[in-house]
Protein backbone atom coordinates (compact mmCIF):
# COMPACT_ATOMS: atom_id res chain seq x y z
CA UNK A 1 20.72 -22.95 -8.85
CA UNK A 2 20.75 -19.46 -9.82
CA UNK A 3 17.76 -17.52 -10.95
CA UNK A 4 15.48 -19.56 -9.90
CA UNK A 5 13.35 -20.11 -6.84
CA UNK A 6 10.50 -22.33 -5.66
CA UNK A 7 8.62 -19.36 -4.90
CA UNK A 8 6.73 -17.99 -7.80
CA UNK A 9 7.85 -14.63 -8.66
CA UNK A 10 11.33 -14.63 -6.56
CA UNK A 11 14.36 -15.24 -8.04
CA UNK A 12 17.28 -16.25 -6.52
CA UNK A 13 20.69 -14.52 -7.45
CA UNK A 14 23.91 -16.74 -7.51
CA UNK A 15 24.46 -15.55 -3.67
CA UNK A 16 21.32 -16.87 -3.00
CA UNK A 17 19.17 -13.80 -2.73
CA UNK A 18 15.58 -13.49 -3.10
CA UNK A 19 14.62 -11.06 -5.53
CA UNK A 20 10.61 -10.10 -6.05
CA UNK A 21 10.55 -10.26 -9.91
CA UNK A 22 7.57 -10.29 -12.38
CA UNK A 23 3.45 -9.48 -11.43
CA UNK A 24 4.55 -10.28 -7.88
CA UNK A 25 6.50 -7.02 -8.30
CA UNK A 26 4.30 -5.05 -9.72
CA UNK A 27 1.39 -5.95 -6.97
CA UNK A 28 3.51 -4.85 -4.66
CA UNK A 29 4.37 -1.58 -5.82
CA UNK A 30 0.75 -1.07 -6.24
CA UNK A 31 -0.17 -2.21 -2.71
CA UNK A 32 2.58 0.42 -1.44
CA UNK A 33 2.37 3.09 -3.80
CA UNK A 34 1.45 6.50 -1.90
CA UNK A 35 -2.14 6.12 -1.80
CA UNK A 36 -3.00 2.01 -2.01
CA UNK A 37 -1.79 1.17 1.78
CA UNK A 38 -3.55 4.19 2.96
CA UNK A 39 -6.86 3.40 0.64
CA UNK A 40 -6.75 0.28 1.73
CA UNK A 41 -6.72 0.80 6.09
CA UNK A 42 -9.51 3.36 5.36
CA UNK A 43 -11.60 1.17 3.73
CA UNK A 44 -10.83 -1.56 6.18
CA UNK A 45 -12.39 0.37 8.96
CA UNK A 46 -15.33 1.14 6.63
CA UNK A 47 -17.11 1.82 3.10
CA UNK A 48 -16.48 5.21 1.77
CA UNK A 49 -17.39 7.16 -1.23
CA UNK A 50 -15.42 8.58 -3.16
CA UNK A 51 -15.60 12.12 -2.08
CA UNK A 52 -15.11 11.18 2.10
CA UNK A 53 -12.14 9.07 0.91
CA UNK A 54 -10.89 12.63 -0.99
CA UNK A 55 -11.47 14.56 2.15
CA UNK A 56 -9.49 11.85 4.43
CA UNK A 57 -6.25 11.31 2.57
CA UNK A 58 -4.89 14.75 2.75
CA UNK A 59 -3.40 15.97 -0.72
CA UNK A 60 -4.83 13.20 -3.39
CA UNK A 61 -5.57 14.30 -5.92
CA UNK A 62 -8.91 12.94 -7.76
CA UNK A 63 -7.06 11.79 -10.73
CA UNK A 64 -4.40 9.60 -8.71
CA UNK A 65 -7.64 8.93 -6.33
CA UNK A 66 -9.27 7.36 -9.48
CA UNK A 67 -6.62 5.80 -10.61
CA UNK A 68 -5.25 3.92 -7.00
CA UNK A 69 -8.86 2.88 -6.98
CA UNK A 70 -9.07 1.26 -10.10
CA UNK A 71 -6.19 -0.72 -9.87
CA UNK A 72 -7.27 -1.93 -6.26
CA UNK A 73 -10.52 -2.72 -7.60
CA UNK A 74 -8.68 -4.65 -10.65
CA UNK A 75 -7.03 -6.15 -8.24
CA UNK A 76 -9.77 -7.58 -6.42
CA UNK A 77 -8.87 -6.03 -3.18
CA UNK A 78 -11.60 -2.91 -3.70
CA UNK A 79 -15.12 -3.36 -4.28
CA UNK A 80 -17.13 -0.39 -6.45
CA UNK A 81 -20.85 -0.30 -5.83
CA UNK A 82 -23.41 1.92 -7.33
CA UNK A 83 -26.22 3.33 -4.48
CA UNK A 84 -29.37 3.60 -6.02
CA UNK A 85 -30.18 6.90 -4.89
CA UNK A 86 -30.92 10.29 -6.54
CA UNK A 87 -28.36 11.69 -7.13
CA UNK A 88 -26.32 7.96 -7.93
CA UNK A 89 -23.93 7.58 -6.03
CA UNK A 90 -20.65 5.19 -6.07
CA UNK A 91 -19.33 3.53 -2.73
CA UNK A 92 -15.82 1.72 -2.49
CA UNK A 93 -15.55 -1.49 0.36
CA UNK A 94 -13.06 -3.91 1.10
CA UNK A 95 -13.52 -7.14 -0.34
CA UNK A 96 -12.46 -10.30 1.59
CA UNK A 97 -9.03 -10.62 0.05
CA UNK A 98 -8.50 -6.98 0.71
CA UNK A 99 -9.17 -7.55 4.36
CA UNK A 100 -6.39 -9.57 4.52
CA UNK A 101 -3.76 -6.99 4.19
CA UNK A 102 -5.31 -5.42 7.14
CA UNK A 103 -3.13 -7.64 9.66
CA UNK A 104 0.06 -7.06 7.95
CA UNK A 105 -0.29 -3.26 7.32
CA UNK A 106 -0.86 -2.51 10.73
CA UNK A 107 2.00 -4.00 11.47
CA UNK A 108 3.94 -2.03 8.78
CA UNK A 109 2.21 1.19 10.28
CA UNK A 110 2.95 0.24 14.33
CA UNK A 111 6.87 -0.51 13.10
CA UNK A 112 7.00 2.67 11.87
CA UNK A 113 5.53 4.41 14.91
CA UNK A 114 8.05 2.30 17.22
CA UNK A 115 11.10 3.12 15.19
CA UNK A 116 10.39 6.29 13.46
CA UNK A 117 12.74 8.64 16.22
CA UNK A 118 15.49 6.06 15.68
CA UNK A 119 15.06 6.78 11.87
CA UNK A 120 15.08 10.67 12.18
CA UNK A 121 18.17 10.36 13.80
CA UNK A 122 19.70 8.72 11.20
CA UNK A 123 18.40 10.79 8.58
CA UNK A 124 19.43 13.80 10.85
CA UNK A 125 23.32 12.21 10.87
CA UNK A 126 23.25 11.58 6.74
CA UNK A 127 22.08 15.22 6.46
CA UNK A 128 24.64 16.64 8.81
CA UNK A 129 26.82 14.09 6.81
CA UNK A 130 28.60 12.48 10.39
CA UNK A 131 29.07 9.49 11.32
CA UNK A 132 28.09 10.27 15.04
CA UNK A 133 25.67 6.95 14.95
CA UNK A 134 28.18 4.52 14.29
């Protein structure tokens, strides 16, 4: 039947098609928004705070830093600690359901790496605006 799906959050179109709809949606573009993948493998390999994570991801600003982190922390896949320490410092870890994007990221991140001259081509043919690759 169209529209629906036993998945929650997919929808089905009347071809059949799965379609992510709803908070599914909206998790996802938040787990692959420009900084949320890229927060997320750092923190995998270890805790940072907030100014090394600012120094690693080249070109973040600290409001969209703040902001990614908050909504991975809402999320449950970021953990904020205060160190008690003079002066206070924050920290930001993975939590346990945030380490379990760490399997399927990589593989996002080795795909790209594999196929990323095959794509250049391509984007080098759409520019040129050929057809040489077909």
């Amino acid at each position: 039947m169209a529209g629906t799906s036993k998945k929650p959050g997919i929808r089905e179109d009347r071809a059949g098609h799965e379609t992510i709809v709803g908070p599914q949606r909206e998790l996802l573009d938040q787990l692959l928004d420009k900084w949320g993948h890229l927060l997320l493998a750092a923190l995998c390999r270890q805790p940072r705070r907030f100014n090394e994570l600012k120094r690693e991801l080249d070109g973040v600003t600290q409001k969209s830093l703040t902001q990614a982190l908050r909504r991975l922390e809402r999320n449950g896949l970021v953990e904020r600690r205060v160190l008690v320490q003079r002066p206070v410092a924050v920290e930001y870890r993975i939590t346990p359901l945030g380490r379990t994007l760490e399997e399927p990221f990589s593989i996002l991140r080795s795909w790209t790496a594999d196929h990323l001259p095959e794509v250049e081509r391509h984007r080098e043919a759409f520019d040129k605006g050929a057809d040489t690759l077909h």
